[in-house]
Structures are given as C-alpha cells and as structure tokens.
N, C-alpha and C. Protein backbone atom coordinates (compact mmCIF):
# COMPACT_ATOMS: atom_id res chain seq x y z
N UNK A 1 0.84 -1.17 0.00
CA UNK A 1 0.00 0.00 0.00
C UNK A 1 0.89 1.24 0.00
N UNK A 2 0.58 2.31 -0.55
CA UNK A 2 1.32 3.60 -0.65
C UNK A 2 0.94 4.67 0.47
N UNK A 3 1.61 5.39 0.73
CA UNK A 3 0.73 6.75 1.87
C UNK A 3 -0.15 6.91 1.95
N UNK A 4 -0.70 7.02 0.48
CA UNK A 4 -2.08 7.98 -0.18
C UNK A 4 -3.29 6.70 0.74
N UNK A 5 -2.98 5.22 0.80
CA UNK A 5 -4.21 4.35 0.70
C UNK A 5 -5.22 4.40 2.22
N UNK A 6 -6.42 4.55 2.11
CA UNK A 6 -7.18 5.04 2.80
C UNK A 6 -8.28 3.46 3.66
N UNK A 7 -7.93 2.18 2.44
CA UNK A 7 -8.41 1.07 2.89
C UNK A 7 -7.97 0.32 2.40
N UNK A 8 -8.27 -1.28 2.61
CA UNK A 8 -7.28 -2.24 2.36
C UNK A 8 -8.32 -3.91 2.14
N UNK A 9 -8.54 -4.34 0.67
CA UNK A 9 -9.49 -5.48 1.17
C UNK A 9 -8.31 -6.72 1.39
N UNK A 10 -9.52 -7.71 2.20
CA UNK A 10 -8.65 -8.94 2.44
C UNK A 10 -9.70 -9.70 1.58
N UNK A 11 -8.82 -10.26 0.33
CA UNK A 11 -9.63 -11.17 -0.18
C UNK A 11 -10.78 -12.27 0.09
N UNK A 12 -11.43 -12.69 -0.32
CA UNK A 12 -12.40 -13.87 0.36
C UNK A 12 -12.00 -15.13 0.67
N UNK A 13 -12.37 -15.93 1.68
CA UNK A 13 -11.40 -16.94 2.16
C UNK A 13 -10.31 -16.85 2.59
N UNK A 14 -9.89 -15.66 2.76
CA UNK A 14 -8.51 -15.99 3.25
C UNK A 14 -8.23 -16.21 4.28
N UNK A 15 -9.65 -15.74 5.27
CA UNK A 15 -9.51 -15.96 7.17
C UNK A 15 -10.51 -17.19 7.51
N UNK A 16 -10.57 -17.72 8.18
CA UNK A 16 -11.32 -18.94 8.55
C UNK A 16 -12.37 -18.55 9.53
N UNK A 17 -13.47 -19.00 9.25
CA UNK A 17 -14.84 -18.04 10.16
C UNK A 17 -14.52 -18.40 11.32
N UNK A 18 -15.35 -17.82 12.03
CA UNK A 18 -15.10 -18.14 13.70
C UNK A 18 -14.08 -17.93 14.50
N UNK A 19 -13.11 -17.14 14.21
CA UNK A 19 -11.46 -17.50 14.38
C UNK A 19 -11.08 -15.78 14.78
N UNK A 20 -10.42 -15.96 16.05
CA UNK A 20 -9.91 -14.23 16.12
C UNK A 20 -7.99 -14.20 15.35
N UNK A 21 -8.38 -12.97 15.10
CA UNK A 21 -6.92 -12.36 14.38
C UNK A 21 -6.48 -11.53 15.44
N UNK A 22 -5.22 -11.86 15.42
CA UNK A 22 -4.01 -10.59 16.28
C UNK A 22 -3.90 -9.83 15.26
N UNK A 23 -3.73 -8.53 14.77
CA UNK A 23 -3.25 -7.66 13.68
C UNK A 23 -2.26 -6.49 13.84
N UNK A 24 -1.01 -6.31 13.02
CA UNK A 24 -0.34 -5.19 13.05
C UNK A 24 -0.48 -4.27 12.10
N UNK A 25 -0.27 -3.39 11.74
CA UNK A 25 -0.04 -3.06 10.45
C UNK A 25 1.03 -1.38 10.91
N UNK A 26 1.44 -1.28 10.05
CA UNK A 26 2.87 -0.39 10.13
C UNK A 26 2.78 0.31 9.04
N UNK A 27 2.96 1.36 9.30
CA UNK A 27 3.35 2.83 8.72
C UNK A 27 4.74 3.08 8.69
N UNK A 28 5.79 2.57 7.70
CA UNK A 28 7.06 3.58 7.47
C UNK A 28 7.42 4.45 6.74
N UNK A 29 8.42 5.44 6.44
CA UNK A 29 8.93 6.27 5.80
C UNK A 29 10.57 6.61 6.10
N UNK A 30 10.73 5.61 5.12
CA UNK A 30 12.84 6.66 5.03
C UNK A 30 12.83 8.13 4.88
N UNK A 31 13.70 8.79 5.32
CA UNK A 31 13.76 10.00 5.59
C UNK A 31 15.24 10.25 5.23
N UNK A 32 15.92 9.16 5.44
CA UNK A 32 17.78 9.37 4.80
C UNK A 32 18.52 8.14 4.94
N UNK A 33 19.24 8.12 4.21
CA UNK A 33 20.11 7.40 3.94
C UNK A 33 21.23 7.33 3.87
N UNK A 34 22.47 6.94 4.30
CA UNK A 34 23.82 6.81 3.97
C UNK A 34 24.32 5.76 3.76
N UNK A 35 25.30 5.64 2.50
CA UNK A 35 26.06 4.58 1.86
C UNK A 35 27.52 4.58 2.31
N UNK A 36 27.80 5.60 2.50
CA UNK A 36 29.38 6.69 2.60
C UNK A 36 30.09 5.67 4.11
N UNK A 37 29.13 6.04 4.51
CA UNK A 37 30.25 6.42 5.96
C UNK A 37 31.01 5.10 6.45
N UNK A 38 30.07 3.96 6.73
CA UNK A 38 31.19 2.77 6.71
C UNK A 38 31.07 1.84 5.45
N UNK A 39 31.72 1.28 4.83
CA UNK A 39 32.16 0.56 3.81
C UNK A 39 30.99 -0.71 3.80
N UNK A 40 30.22 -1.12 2.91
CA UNK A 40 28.75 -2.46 2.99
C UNK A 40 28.43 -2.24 3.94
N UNK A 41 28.05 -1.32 4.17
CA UNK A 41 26.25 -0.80 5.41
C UNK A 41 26.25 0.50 4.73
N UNK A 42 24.34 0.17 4.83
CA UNK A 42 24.01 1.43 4.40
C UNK A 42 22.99 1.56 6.17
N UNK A 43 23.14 3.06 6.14
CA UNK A 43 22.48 3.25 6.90
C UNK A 43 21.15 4.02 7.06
N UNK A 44 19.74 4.47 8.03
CA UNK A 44 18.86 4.84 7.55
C UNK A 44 18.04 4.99 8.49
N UNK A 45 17.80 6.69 8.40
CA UNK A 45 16.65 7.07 8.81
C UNK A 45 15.59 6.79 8.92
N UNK A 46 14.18 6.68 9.74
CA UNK A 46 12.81 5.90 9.46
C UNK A 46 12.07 6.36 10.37
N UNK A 47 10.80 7.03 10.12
CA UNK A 47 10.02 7.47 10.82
C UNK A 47 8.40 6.16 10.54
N UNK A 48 8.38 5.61 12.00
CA UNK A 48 7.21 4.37 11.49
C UNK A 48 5.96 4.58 12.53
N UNK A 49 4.55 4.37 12.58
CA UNK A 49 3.82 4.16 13.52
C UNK A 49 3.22 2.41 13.37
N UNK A 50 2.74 2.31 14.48
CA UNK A 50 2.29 0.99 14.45
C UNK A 50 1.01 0.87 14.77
N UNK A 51 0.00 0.20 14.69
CA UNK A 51 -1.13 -0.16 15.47
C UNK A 51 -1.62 -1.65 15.31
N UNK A 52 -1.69 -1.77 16.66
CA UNK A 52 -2.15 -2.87 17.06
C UNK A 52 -3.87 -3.43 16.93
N UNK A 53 -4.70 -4.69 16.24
CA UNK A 53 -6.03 -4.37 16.73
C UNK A 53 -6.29 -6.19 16.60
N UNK A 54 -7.66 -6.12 16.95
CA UNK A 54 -7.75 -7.85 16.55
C UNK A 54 -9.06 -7.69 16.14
N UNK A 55 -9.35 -8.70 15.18
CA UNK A 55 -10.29 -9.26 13.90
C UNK A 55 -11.06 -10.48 14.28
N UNK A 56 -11.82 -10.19 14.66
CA UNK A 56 -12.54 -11.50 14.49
C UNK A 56 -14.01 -12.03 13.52
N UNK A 57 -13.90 -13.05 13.03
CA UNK A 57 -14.60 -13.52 12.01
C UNK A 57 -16.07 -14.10 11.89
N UNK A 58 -16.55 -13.98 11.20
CA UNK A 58 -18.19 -14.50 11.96
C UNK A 58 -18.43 -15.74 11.14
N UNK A 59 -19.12 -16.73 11.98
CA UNK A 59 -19.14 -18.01 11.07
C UNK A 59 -18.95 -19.32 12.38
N UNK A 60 -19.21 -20.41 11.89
CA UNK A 60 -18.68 -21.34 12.89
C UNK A 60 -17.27 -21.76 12.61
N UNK A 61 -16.30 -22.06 13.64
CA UNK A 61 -14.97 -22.50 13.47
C UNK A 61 -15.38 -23.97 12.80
N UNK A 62 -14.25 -23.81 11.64
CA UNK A 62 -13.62 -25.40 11.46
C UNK A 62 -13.17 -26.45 11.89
C-alpha cells in the first residue's frame, strides 16, 4: 500500500470463520540514507507508527 491508501481489502477466504486475528499493520517512511560512511552498510533514517487491533470472524470454526 502507498501513503495515499485510505483502505485495504482482504480477499475472500482468506480468514477462517469463527477464528480471532491478532493484527499489526505499520506505517514507514525513510527520511535518509547513507552509503558513505562505513564501507557495505548502508544506513537509515525511518520514521514508522504501528497499530495494534484484533479481527474476528463470523461463522462457525472449522
């Protein structure tokens, strides 16, 4: 997903009815970068949020 995206589908079937989800989902953004300073590492700025939530499904479990 890009910055701009405002929602997100989860295809059909992909969760099993009856069933709770743990969920993360994360927000990052590089902000800088360096190649320079030590020799094979790059290094890097990152501004991220996180949120935590849980999903649960309606249906009888399997």
């Amino acid at each position: 997903m890009d910055g701009t995206a405002t929602q997100h589908s989860i295809p059909a079937h992909s969760l099993a009815p009856g069933r709770n989800y743990q969920c993360q989902l994360t927000f990052s953004k590089t902000v800088d970068t360096d190649t320079a300073s030590y020799a094979g590492v790059t290094a890097a700025a990152i501004f991220a949020s996180v949120t935590h939530f849980e999903l649960t499904t309606t249906g009888n479990p399997i």
